[in-house]
C-alpha atoms as a PDB file:
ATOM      1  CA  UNK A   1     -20.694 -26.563  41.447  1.00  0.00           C
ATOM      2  CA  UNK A   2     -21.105 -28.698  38.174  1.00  0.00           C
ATOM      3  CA  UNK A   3     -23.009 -27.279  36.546  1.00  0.00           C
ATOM      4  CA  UNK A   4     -21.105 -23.869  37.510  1.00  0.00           C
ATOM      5  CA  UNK A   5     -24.908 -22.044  38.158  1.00  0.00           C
ATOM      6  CA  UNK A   6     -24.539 -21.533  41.554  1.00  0.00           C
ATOM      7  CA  UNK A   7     -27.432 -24.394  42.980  1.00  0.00           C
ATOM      8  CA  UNK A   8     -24.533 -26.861  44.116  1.00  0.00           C
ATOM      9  CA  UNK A   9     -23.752 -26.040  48.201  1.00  0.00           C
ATOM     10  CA  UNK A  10     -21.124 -27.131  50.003  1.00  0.00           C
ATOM     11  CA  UNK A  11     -22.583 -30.370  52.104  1.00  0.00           C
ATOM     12  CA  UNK A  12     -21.773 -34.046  53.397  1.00  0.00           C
ATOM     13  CA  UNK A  13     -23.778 -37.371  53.352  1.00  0.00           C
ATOM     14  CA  UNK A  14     -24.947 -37.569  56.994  1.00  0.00           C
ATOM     15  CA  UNK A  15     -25.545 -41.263  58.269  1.00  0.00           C
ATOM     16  CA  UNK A  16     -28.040 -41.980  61.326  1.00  0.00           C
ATOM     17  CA  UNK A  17     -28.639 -45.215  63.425  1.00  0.00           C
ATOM     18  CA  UNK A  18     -31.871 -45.114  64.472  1.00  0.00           C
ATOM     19  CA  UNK A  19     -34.355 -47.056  67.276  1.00  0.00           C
ATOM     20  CA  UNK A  20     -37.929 -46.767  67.269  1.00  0.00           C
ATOM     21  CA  UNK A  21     -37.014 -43.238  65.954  1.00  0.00           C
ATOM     22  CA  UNK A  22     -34.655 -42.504  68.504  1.00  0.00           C
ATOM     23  CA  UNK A  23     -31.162 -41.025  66.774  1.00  0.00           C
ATOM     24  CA  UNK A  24     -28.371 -44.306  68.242  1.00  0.00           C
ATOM     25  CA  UNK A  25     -25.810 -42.832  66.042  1.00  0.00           C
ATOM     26  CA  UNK A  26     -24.378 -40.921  63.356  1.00  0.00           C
ATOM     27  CA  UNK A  27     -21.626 -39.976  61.153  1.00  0.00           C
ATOM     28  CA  UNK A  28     -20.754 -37.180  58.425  1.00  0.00           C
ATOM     29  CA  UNK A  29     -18.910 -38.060  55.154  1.00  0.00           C
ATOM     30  CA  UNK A  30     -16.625 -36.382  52.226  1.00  0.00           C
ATOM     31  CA  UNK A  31     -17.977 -38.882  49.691  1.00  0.00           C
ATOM     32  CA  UNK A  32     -21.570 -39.038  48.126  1.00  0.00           C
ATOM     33  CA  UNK A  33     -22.757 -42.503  48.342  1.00  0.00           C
ATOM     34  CA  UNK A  34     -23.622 -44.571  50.982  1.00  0.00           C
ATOM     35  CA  UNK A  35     -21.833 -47.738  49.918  1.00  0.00           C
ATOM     36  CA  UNK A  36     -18.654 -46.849  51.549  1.00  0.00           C
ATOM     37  CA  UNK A  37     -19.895 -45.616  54.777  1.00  0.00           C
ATOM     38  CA  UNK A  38     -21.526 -48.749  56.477  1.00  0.00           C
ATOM     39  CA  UNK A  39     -18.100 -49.907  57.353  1.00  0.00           C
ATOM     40  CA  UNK A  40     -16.671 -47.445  59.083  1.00  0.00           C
ATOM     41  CA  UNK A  41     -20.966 -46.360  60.542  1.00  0.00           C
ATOM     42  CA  UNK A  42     -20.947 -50.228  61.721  1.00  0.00           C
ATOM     43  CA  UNK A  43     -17.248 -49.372  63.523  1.00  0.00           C
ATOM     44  CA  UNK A  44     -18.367 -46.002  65.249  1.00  0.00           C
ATOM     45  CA  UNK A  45     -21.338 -47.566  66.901  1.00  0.00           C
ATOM     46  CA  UNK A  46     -18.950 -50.149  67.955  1.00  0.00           C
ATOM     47  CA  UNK A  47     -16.715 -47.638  69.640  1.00  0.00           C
ATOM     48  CA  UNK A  48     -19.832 -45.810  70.848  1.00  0.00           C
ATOM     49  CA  UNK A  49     -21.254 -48.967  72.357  1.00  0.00           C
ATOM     50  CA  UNK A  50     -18.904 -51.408  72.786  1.00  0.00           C
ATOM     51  CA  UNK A  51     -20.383 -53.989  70.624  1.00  0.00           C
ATOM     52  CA  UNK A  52     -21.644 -53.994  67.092  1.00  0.00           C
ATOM     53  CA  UNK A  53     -25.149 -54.071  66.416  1.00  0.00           C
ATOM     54  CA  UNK A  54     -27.316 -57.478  66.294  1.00  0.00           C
ATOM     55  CA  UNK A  55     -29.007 -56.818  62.991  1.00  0.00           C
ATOM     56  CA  UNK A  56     -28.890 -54.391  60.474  1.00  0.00           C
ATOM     57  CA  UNK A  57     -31.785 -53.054  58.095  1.00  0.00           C
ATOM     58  CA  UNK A  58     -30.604 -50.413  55.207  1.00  0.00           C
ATOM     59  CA  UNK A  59     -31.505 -50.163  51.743  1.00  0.00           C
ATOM     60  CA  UNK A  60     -30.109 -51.429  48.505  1.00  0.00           C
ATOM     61  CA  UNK A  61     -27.357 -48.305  48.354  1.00  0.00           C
ATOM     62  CA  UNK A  62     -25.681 -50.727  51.282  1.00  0.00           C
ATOM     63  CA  UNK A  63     -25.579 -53.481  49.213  1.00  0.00           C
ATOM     64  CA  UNK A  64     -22.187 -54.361  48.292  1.00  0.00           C
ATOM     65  CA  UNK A  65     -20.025 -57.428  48.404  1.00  0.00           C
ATOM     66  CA  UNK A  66     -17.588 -55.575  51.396  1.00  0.00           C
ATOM     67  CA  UNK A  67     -20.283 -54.984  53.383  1.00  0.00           C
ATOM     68  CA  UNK A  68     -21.787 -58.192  53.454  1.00  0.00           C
ATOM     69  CA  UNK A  69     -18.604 -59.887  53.757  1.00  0.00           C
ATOM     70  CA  UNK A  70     -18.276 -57.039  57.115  1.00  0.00           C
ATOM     71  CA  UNK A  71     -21.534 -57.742  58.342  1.00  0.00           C
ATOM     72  CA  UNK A  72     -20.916 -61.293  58.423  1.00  0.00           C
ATOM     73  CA  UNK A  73     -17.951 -61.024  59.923  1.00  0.00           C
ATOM     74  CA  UNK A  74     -19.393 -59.275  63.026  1.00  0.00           C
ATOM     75  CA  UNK A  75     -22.104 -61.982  63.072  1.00  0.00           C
ATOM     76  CA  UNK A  76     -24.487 -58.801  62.168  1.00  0.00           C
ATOM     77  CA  UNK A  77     -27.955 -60.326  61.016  1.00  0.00           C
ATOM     78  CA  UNK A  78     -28.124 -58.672  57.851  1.00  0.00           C
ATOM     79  CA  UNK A  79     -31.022 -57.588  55.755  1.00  0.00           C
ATOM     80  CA  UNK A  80     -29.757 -55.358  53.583  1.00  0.00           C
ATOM     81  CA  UNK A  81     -31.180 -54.793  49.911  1.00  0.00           C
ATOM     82  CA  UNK A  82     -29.298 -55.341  46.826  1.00  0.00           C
ATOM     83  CA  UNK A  83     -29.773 -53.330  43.511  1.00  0.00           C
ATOM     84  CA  UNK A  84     -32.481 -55.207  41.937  1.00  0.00           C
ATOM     85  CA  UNK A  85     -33.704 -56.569  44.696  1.00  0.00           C
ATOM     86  CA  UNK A  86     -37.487 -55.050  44.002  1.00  0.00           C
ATOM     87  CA  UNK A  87     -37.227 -55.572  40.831  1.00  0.00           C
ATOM     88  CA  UNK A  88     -36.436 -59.585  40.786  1.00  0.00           C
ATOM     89  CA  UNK A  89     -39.757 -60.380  42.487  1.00  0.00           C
ATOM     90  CA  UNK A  90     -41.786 -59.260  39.596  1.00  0.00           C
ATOM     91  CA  UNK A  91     -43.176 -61.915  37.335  1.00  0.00           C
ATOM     92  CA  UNK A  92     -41.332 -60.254  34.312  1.00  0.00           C
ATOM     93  CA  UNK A  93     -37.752 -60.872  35.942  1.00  0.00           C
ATOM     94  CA  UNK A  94     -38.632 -64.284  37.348  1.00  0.00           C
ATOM     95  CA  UNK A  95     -39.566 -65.491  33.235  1.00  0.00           C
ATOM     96  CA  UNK A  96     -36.972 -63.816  31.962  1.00  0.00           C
ATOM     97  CA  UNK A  97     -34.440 -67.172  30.554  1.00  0.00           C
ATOM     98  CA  UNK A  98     -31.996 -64.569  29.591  1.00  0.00           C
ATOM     99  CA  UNK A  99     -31.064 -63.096  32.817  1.00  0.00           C
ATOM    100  CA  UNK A 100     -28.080 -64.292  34.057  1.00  0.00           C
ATOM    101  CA  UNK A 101     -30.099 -65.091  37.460  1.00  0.00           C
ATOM    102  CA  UNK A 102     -32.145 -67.061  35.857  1.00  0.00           C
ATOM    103  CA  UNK A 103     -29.566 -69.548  34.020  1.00  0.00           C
ATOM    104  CA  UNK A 104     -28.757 -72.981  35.482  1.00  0.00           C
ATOM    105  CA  UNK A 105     -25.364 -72.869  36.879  1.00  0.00           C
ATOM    106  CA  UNK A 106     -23.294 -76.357  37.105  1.00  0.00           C
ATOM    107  CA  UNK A 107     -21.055 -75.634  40.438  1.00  0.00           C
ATOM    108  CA  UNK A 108     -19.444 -78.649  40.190  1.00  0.00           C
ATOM    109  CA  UNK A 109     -17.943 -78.141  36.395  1.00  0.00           C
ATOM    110  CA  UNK A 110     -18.355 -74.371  36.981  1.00  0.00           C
ATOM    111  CA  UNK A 111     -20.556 -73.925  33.890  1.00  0.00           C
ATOM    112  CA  UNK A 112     -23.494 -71.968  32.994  1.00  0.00           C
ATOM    113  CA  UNK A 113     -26.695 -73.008  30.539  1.00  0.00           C
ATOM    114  CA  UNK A 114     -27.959 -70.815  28.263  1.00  0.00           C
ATOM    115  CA  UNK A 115     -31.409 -70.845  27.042  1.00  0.00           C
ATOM    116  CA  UNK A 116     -30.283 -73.036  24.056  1.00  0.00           C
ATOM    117  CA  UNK A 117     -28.975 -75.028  26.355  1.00  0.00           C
ATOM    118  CA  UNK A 118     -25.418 -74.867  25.059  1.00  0.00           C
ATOM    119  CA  UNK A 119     -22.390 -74.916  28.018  1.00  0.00           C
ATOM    120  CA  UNK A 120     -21.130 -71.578  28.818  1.00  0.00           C
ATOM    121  CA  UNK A 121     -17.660 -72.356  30.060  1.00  0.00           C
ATOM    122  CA  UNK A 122     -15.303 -70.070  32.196  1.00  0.00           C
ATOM    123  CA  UNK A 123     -12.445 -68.758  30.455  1.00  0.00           C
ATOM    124  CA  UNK A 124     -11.334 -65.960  32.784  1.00  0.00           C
ATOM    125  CA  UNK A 125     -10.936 -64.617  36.021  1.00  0.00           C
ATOM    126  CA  UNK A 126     -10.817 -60.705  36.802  1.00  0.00           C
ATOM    127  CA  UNK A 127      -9.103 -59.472  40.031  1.00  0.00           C
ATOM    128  CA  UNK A 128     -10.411 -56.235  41.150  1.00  0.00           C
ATOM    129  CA  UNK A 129      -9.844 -53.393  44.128  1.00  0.00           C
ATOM    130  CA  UNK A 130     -12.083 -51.161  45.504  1.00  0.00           C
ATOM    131  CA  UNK A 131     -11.670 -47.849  46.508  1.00  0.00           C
ATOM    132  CA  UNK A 132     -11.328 -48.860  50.055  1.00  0.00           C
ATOM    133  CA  UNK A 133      -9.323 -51.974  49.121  1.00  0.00           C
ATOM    134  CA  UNK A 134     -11.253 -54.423  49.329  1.00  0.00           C
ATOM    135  CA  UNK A 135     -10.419 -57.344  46.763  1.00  0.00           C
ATOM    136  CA  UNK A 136     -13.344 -58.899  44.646  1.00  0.00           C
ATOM    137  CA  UNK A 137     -13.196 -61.685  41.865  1.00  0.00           C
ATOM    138  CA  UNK A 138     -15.424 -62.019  39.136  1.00  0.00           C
ATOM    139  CA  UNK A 139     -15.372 -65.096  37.068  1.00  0.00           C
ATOM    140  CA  UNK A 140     -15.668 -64.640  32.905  1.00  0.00           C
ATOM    141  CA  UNK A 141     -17.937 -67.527  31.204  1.00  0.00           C
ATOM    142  CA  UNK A 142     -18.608 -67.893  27.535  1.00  0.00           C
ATOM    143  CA  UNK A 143     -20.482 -69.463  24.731  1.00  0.00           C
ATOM    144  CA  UNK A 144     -18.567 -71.270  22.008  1.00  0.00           C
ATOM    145  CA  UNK A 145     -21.109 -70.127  19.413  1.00  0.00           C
ATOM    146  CA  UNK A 146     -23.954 -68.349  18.937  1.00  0.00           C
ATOM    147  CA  UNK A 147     -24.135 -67.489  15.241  1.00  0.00           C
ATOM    148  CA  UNK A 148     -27.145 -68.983  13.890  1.00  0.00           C
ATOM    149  CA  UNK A 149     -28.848 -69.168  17.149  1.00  0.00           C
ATOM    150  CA  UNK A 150     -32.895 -68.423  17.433  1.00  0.00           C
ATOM    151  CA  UNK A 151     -32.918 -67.148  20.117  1.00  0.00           C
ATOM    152  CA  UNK A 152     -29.742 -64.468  19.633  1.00  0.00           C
ATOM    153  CA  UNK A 153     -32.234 -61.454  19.404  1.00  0.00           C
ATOM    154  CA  UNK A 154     -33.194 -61.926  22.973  1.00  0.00           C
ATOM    155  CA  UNK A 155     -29.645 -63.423  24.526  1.00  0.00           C
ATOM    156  CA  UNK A 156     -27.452 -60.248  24.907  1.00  0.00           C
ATOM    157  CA  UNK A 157     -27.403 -56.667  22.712  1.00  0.00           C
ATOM    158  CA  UNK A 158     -23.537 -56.511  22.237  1.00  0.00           C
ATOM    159  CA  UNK A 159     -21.913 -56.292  18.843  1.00  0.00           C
ATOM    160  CA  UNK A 160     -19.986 -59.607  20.070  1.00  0.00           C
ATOM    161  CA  UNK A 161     -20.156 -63.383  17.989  1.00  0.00           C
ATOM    162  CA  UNK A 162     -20.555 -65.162  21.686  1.00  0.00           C
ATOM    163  CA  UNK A 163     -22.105 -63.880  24.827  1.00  0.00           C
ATOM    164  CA  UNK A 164     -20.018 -63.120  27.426  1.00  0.00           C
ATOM    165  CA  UNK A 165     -21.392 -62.841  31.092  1.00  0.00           C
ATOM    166  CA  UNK A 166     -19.085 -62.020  34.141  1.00  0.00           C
ATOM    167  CA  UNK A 167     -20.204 -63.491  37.537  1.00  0.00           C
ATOM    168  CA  UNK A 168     -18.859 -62.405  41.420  1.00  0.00           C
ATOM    169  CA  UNK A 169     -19.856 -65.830  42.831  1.00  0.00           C
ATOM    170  CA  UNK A 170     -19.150 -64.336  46.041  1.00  0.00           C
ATOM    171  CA  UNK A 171     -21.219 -61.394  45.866  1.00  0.00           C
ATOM    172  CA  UNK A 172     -24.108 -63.919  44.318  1.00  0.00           C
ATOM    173  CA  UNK A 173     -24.071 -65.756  47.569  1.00  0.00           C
ATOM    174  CA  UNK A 174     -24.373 -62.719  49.659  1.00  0.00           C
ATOM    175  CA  UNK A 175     -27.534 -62.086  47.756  1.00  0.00           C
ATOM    176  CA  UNK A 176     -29.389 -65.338  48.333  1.00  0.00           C
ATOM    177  CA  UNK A 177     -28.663 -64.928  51.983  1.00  0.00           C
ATOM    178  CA  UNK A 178     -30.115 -61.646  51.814  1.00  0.00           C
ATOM    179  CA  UNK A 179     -32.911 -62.013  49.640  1.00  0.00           C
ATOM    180  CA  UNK A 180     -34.012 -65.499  51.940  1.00  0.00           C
ATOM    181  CA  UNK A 181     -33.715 -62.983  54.921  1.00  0.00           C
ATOM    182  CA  UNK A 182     -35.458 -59.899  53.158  1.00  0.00           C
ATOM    183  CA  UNK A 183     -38.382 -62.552  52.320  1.00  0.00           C
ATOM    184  CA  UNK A 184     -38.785 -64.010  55.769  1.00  0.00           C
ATOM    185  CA  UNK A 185     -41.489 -63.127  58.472  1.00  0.00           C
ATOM    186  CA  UNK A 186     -38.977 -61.197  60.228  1.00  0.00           C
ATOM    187  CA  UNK A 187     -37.107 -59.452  57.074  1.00  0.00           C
ATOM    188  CA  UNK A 188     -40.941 -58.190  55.792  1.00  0.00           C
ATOM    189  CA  UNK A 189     -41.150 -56.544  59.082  1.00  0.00           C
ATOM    190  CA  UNK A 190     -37.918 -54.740  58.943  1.00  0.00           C
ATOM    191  CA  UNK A 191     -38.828 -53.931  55.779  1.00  0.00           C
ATOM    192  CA  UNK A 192     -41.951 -52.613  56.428  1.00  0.00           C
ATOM    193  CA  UNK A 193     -40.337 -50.429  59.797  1.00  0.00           C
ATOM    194  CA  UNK A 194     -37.364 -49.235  57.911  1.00  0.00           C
ATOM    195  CA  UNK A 195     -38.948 -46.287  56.132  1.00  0.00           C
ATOM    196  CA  UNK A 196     -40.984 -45.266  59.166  1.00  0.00           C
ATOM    197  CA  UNK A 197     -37.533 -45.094  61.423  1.00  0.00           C
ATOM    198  CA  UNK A 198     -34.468 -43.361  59.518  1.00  0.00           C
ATOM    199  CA  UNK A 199     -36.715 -41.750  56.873  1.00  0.00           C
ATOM    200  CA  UNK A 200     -39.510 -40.425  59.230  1.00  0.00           C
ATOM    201  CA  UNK A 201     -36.475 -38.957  61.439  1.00  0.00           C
ATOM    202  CA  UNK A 202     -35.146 -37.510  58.287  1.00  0.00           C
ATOM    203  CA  UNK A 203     -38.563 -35.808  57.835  1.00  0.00           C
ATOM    204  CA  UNK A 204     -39.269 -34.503  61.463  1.00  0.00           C
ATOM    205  CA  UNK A 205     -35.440 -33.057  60.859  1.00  0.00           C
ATOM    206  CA  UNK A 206     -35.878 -31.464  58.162  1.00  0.00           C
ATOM    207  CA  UNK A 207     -39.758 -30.374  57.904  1.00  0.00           C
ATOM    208  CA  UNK A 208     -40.956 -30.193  61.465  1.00  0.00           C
ATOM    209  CA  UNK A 209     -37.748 -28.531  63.153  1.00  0.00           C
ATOM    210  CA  UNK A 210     -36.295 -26.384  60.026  1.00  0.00           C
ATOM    211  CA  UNK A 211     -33.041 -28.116  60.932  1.00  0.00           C
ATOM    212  CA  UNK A 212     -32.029 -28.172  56.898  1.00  0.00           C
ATOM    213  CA  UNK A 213     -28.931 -26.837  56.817  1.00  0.00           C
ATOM    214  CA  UNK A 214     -25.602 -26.598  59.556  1.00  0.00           C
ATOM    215  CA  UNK A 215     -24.318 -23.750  60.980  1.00  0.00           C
ATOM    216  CA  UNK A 216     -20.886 -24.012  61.195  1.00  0.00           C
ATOM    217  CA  UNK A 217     -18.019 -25.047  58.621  1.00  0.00           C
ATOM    218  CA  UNK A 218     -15.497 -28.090  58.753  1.00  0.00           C
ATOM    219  CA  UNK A 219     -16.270 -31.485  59.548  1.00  0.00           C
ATOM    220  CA  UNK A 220     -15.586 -31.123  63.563  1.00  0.00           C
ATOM    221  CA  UNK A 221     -17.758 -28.018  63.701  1.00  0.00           C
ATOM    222  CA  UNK A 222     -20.322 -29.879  61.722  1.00  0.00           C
ATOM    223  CA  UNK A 223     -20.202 -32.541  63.746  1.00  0.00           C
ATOM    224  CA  UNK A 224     -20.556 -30.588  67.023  1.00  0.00           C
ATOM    225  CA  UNK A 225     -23.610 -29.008  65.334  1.00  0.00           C
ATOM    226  CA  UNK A 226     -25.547 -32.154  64.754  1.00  0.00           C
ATOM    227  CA  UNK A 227     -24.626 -33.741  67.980  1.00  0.00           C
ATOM    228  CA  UNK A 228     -25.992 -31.164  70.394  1.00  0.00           C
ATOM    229  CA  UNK A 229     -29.106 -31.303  67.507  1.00  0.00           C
ATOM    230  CA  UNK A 230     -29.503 -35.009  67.968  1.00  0.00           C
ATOM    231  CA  UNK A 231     -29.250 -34.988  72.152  1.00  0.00           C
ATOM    232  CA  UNK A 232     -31.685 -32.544  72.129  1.00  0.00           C
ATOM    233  CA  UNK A 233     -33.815 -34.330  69.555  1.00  0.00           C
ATOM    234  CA  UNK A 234     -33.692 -37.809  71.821  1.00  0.00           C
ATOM    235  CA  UNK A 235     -35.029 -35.762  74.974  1.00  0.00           C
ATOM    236  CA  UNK A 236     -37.613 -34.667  73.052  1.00  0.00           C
ATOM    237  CA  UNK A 237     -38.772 -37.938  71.875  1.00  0.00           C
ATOM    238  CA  UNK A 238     -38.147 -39.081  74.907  1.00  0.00           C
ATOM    239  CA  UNK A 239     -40.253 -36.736  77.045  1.00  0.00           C
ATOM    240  CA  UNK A 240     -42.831 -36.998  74.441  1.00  0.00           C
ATOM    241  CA  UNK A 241     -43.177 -40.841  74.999  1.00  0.00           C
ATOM    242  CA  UNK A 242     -43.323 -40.422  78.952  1.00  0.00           C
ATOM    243  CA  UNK A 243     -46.351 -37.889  78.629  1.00  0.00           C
ATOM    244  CA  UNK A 244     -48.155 -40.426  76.344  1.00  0.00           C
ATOM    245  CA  UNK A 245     -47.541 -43.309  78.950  1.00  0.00           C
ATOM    246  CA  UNK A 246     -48.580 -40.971  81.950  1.00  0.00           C
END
């Protein structure tokens, strides 16, 4: 209860697979987002199924580095979003020559361009953990000089002489791959399903069956709660689809 007011509840991030709006699987969590869960989602449909799934469509709160790096370790077709995925195919992103995504990048010197066209060369390297212990590295590039420089208003709002941009080469790959997939044939129908499969169950959940809150306490109990929910959700679907084929 943050705001100590009495509106927070007690409540955990439920995850659901879902197939033509059928519930595959699902999973309760402690923690709020849903970067951290696709891992160990990805590993309980494994153990559910025997085999991990062939693709995967979520949205960009998936995105992360570790869960790419997962994904393509399972040989999972991903196409999973990235923050600013949307937001990259406007026109205003695309002409943007400040954006770090839109600098030329020399791999073979590992050195960046900026719009002046001066080298931005790597002086760093930052080693990093996340909470689930995965280790990232982000590289640290930057400009010998930039005082004087026309185009400074535009090139980066820090206090700073030089710009400074840090880069996870890694996670920048992950992206392409993603956003190629996102932008083919197939990834524009996944994206165009995914909001009528998870979200729509979501809805008919919440809206059409009441089902908005559990009725038990601790995480087993909970659990036990939403699985008999979700069986008897399925056979409805189910019997639902064989009266529309009769």
């Amino acid at each position: 209860d943050a705001m100590n007011n009495g509106q927070t509840k007690p409540a955990y991030n439920l995850q659901i697979a879902t197939e033509n709006q059928f519930i595959t699987d699902f999973m309760l969590f402690h923690n709020p987002t849903d970067t951290l869960t696709m891992i160990p989602f990805l590993s309980s449909y494994n153990s559910r199924y025997g085999h991990m799934p062939k693709e995967d469509c979520a949205d960009a709160g998936y995105g992360s580095e570790e869960n790419y790096s997962f994904m393509e370790a399972y040989d999972i077709e991903a196409f999973v979003k990235f923050n600013y995925f949307h937001k990259e195919q406007k026109k205003a992103f695309k002409e943007d020559i400040f954006r770090l995504e839109n600098l030329y990048y020399n791999k073979e010197d590992d050195y960046y361009v900026c719009p002046m066209g001066q080298h931005m060369k790597r002086v760093g390297t930052v080693h990093a953990k996340t909470e689930s212990g995965y280790r990232t590295i982000t590289g640290i590039y930057r400009a010998s000089r930039c005082e004087g420089c026309p185009l400074r208003w535009g090139c980066y709002k820090s206090q700073d002489s030089v710009r400074t941009v840090k880069v996870n080469h890694r996670l920048m790959q992950y992206k392409q791959q993603a956003r190629e997939r996102l932008t083919s044939e197939k990834g524009l129908r996944h994206r165009s399903n995914r909001p009528i499969e998870p979200e729509a169950v979501f809805g008919q959940m919440k809206y059409d069956m009441q089902y908005k809150r559990f009725r038990h306490f601790g995480k087993d109990k909970v659990n036990m709660d939403f699985a008999f929910f979700a069986i008897a959700f399925d056979i409805k679907k189910m019997i639902a689809a064989m009266k529309r084929a009769a």
